[in-house]
N, C-alpha and C. Protein backbone atom coordinates (compact mmCIF):
# COMPACT_ATOMS: atom_id res chain seq x y z
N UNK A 1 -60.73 93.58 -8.06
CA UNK A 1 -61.96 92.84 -8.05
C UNK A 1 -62.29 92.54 -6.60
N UNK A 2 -63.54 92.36 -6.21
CA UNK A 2 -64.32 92.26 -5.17
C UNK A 2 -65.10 91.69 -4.92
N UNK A 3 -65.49 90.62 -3.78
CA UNK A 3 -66.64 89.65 -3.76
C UNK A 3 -66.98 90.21 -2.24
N UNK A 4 -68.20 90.22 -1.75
CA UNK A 4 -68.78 90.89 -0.55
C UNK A 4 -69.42 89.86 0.01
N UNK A 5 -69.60 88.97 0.92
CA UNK A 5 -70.40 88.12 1.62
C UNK A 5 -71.17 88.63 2.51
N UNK A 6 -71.90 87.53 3.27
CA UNK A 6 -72.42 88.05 4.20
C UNK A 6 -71.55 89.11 5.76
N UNK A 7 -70.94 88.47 6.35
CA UNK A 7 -70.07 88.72 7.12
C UNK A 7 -68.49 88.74 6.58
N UNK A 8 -68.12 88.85 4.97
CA UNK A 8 -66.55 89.19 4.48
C UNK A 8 -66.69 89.54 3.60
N UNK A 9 -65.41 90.34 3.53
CA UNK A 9 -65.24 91.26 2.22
C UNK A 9 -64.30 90.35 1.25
N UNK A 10 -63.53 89.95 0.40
CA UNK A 10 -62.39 89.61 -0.44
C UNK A 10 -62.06 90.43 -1.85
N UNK A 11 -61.11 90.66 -1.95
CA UNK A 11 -60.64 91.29 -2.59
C UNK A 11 -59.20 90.81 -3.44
N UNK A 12 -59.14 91.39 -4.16
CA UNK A 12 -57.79 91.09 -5.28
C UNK A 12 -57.23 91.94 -6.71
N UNK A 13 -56.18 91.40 -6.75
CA UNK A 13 -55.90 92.35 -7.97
C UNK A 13 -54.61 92.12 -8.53
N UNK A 14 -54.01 92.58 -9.24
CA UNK A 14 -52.95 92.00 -10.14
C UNK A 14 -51.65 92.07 -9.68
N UNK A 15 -50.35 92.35 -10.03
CA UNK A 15 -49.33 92.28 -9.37
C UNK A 15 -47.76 92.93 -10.03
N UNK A 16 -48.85 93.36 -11.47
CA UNK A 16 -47.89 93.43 -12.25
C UNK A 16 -47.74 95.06 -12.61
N UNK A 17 -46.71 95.82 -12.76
CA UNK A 17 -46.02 96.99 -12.42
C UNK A 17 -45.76 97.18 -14.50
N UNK A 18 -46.31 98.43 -15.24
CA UNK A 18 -46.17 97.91 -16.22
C UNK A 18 -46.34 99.44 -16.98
N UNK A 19 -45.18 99.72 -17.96
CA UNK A 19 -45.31 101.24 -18.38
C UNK A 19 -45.61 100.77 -20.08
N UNK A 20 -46.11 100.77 -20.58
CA UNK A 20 -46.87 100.66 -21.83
C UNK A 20 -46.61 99.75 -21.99
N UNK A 21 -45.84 98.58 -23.03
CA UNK A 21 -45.69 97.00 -23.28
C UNK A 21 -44.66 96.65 -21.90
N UNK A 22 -43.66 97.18 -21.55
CA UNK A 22 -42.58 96.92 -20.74
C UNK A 22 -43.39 96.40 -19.48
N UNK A 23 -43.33 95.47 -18.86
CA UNK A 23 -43.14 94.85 -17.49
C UNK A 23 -42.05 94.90 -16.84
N UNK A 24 -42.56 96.34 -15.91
CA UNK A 24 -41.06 97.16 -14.96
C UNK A 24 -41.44 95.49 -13.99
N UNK A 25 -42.24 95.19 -13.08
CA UNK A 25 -42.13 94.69 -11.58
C UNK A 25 -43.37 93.82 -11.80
N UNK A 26 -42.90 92.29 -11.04
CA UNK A 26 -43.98 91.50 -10.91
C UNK A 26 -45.06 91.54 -9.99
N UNK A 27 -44.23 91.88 -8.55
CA UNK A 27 -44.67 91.54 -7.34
C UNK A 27 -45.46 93.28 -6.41
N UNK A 28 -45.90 93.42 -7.52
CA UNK A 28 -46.38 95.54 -7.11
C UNK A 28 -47.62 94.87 -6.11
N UNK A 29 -47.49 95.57 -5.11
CA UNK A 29 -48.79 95.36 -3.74
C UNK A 29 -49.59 96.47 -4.29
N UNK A 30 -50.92 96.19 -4.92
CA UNK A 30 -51.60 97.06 -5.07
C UNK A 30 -53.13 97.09 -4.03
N UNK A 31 -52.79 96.42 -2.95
CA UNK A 31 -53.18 96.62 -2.18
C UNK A 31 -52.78 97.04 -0.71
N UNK A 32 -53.60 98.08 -0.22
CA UNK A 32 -52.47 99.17 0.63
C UNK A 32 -53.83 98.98 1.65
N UNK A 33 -53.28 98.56 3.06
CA UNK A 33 -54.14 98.53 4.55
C UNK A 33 -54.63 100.18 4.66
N UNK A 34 -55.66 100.34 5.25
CA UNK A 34 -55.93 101.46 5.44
C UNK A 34 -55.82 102.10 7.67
N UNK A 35 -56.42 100.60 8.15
CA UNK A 35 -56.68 100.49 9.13
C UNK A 35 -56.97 98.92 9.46
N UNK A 36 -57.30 98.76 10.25
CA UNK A 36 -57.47 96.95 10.73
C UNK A 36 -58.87 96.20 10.06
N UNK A 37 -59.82 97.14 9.19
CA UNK A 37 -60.79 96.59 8.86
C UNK A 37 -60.85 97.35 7.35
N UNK A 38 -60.42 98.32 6.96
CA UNK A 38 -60.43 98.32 5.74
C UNK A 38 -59.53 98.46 4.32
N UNK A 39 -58.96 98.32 3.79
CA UNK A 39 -58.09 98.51 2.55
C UNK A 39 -58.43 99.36 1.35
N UNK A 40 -57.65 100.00 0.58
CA UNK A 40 -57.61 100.08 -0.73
C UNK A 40 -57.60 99.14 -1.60
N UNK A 41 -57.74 98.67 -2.90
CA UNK A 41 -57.45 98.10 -3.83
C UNK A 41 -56.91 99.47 -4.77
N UNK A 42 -56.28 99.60 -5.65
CA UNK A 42 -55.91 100.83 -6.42
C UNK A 42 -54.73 100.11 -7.87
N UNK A 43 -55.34 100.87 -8.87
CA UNK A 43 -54.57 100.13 -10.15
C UNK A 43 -54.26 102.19 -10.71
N UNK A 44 -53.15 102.26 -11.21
CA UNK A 44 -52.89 103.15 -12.41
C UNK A 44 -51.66 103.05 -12.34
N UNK A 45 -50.87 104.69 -12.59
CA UNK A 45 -49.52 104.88 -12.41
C UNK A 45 -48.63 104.71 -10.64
N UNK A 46 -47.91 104.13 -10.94
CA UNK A 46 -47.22 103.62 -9.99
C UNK A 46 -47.18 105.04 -8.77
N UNK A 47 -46.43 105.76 -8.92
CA UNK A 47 -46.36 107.14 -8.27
C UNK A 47 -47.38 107.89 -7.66
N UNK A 48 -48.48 108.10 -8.74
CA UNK A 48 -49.65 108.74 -8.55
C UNK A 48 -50.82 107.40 -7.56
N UNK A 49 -50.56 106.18 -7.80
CA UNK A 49 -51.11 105.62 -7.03
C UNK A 49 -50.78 104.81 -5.68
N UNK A 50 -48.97 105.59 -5.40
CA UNK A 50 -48.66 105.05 -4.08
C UNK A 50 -48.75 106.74 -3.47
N UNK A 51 -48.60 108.12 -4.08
CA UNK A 51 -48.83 109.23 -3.52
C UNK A 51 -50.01 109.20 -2.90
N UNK A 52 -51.61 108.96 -3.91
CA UNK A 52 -52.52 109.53 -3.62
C UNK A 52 -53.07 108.36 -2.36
N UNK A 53 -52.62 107.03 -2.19
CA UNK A 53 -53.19 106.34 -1.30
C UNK A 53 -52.57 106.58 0.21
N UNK A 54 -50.86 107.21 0.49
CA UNK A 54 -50.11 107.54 1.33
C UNK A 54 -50.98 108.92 1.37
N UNK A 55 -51.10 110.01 0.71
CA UNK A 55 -52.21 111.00 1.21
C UNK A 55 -53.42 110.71 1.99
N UNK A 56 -54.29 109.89 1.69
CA UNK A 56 -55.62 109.75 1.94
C UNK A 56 -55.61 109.19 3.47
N UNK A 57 -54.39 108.25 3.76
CA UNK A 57 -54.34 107.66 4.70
C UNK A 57 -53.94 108.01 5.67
N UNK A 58 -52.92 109.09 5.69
CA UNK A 58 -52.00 109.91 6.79
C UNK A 58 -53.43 110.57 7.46
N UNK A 59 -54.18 111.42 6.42
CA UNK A 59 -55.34 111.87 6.26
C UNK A 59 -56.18 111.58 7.34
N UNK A 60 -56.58 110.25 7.27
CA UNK A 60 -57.48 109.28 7.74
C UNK A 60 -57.11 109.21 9.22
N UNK A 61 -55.60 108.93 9.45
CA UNK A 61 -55.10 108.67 10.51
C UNK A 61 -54.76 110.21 11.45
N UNK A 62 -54.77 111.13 10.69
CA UNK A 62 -55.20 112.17 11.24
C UNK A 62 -56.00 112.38 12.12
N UNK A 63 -56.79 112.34 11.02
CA UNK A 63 -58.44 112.90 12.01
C UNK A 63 -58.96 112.06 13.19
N UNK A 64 -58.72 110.62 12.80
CA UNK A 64 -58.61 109.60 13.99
C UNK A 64 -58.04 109.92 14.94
N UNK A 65 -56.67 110.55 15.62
CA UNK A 65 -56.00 111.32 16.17
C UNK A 65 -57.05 112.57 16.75
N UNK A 66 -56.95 113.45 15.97
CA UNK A 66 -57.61 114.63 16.58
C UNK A 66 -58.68 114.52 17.45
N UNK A 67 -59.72 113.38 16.60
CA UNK A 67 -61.25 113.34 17.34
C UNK A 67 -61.34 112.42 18.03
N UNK A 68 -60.32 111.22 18.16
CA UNK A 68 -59.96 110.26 19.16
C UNK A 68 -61.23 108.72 19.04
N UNK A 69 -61.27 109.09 17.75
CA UNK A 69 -62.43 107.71 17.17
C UNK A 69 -62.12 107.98 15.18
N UNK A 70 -61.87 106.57 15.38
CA UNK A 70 -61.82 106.16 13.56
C UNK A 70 -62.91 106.70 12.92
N UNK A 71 -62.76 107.11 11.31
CA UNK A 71 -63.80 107.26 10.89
C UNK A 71 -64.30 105.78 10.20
N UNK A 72 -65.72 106.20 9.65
CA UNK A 72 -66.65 104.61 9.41
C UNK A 72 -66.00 104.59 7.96
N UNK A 73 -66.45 103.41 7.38
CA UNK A 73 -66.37 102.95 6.29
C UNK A 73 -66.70 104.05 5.16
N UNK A 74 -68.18 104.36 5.15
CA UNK A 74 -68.73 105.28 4.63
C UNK A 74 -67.91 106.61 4.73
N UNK A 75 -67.66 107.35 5.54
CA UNK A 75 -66.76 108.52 5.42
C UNK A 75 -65.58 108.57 4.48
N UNK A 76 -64.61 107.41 4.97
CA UNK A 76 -63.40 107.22 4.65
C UNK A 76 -63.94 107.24 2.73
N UNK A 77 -64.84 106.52 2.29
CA UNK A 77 -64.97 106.78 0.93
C UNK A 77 -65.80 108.14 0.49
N UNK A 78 -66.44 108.77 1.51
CA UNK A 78 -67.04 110.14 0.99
C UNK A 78 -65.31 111.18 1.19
N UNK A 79 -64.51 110.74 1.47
CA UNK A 79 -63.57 111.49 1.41
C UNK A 79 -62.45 111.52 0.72
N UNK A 80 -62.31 110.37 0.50
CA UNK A 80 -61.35 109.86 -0.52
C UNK A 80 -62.19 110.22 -1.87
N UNK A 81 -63.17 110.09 -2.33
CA UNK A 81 -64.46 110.49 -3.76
C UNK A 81 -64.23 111.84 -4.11
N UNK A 82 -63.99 112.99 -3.12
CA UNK A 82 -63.88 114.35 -3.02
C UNK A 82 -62.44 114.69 -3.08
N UNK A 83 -61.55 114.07 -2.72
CA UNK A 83 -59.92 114.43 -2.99
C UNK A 83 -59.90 113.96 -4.18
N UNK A 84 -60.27 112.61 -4.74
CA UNK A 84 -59.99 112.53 -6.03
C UNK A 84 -60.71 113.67 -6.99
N UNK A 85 -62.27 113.40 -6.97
CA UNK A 85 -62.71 114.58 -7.57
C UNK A 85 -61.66 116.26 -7.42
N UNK A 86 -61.12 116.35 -6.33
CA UNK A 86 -60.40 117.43 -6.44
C UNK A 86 -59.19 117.81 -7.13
N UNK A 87 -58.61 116.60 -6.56
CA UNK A 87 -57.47 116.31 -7.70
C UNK A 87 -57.46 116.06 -8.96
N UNK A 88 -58.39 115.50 -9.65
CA UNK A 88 -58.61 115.55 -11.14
C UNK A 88 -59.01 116.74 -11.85
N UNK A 89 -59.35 117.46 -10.86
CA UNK A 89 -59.86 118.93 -11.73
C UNK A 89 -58.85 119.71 -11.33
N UNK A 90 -57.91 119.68 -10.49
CA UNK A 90 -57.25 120.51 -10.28
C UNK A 90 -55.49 120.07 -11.15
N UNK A 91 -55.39 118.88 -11.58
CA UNK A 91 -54.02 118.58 -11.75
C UNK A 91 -54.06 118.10 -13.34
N UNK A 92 -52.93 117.96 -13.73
CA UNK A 92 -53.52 117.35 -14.93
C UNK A 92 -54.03 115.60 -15.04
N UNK A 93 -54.65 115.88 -16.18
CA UNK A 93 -55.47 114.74 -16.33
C UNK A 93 -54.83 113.13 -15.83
N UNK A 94 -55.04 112.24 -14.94
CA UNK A 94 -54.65 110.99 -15.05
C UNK A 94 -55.90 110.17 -14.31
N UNK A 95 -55.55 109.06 -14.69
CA UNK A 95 -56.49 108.28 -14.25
C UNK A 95 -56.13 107.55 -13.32
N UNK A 96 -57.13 107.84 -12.72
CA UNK A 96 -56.69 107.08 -11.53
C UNK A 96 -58.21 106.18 -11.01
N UNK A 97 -57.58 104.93 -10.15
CA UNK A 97 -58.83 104.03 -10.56
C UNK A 97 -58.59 103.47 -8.50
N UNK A 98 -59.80 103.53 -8.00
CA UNK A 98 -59.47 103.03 -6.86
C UNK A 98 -60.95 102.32 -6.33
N UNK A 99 -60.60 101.44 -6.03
CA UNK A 99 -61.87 100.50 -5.04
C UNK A 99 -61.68 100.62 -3.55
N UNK A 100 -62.51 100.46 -2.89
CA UNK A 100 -62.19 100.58 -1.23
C UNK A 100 -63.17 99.59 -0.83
N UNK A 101 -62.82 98.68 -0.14
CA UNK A 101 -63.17 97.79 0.60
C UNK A 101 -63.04 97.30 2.43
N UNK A 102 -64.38 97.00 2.97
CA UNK A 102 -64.30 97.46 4.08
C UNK A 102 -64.24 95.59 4.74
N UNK A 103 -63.55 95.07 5.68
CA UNK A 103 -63.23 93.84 6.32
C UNK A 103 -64.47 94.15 7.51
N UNK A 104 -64.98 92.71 8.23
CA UNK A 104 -65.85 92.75 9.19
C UNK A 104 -64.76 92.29 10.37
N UNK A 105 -63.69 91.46 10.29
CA UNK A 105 -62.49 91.15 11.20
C UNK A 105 -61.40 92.13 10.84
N UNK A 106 -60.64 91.87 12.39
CA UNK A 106 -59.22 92.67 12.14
C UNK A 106 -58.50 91.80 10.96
N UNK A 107 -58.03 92.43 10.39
CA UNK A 107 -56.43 91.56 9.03
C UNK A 107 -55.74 91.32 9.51
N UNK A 108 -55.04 90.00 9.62
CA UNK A 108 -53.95 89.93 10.32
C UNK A 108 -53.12 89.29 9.25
């Protein structure tokens, strides 16, 4: 979940790690830094949603590297929209559920 202000973003989400009735883990960070101003939020399978957010981000931090400037807010989700789209047609079916949210301050 997500509330957007004028000048802040906030964000949140649950904590709980959970394979059909069973509660594996209380304390699951399902929120993953991306860079100093923006984050993931991300809920599904544990694996598939610490793989695909450790992909996107190496990713991210890549290209930042190569071209020697971060990408914007906007990119980082036109790119992450297209790996998922890619990955869902290409793998088998899971769901996968992700919000991206962008900070106006560094996180500290």
């Amino acid at each position: 979940m997500g509330i957007k202000g004028r000048d802040f973003v906030m964000v949140c989400s649950d904590t709980t790690a959970a394979h059909s009735i069973i509660k594996i883990k209380h304390d699951e960070d399902k929120i993953v830094p991306i860079d100093d101003h923006k984050v993931f939020c991300l809920s599904g399978e544990a694996g598939d949603r610490v793989n695909f957010s450790e992909y996107i981000i190496a990713n991210v931090k890549l290209n930042a590297l190569r071209n020697g400037t971060r990408l914007s807010t906007k990119s980082v989700a036109h790119y992450t929209r297209g790996e998922l789209a890619t990955a869902l047609r290409k793998v088998s079916p899971c769901a996968w559920i992700c919000s991206f949210a962008h900070a106006p301050c560094p996180m500290r």
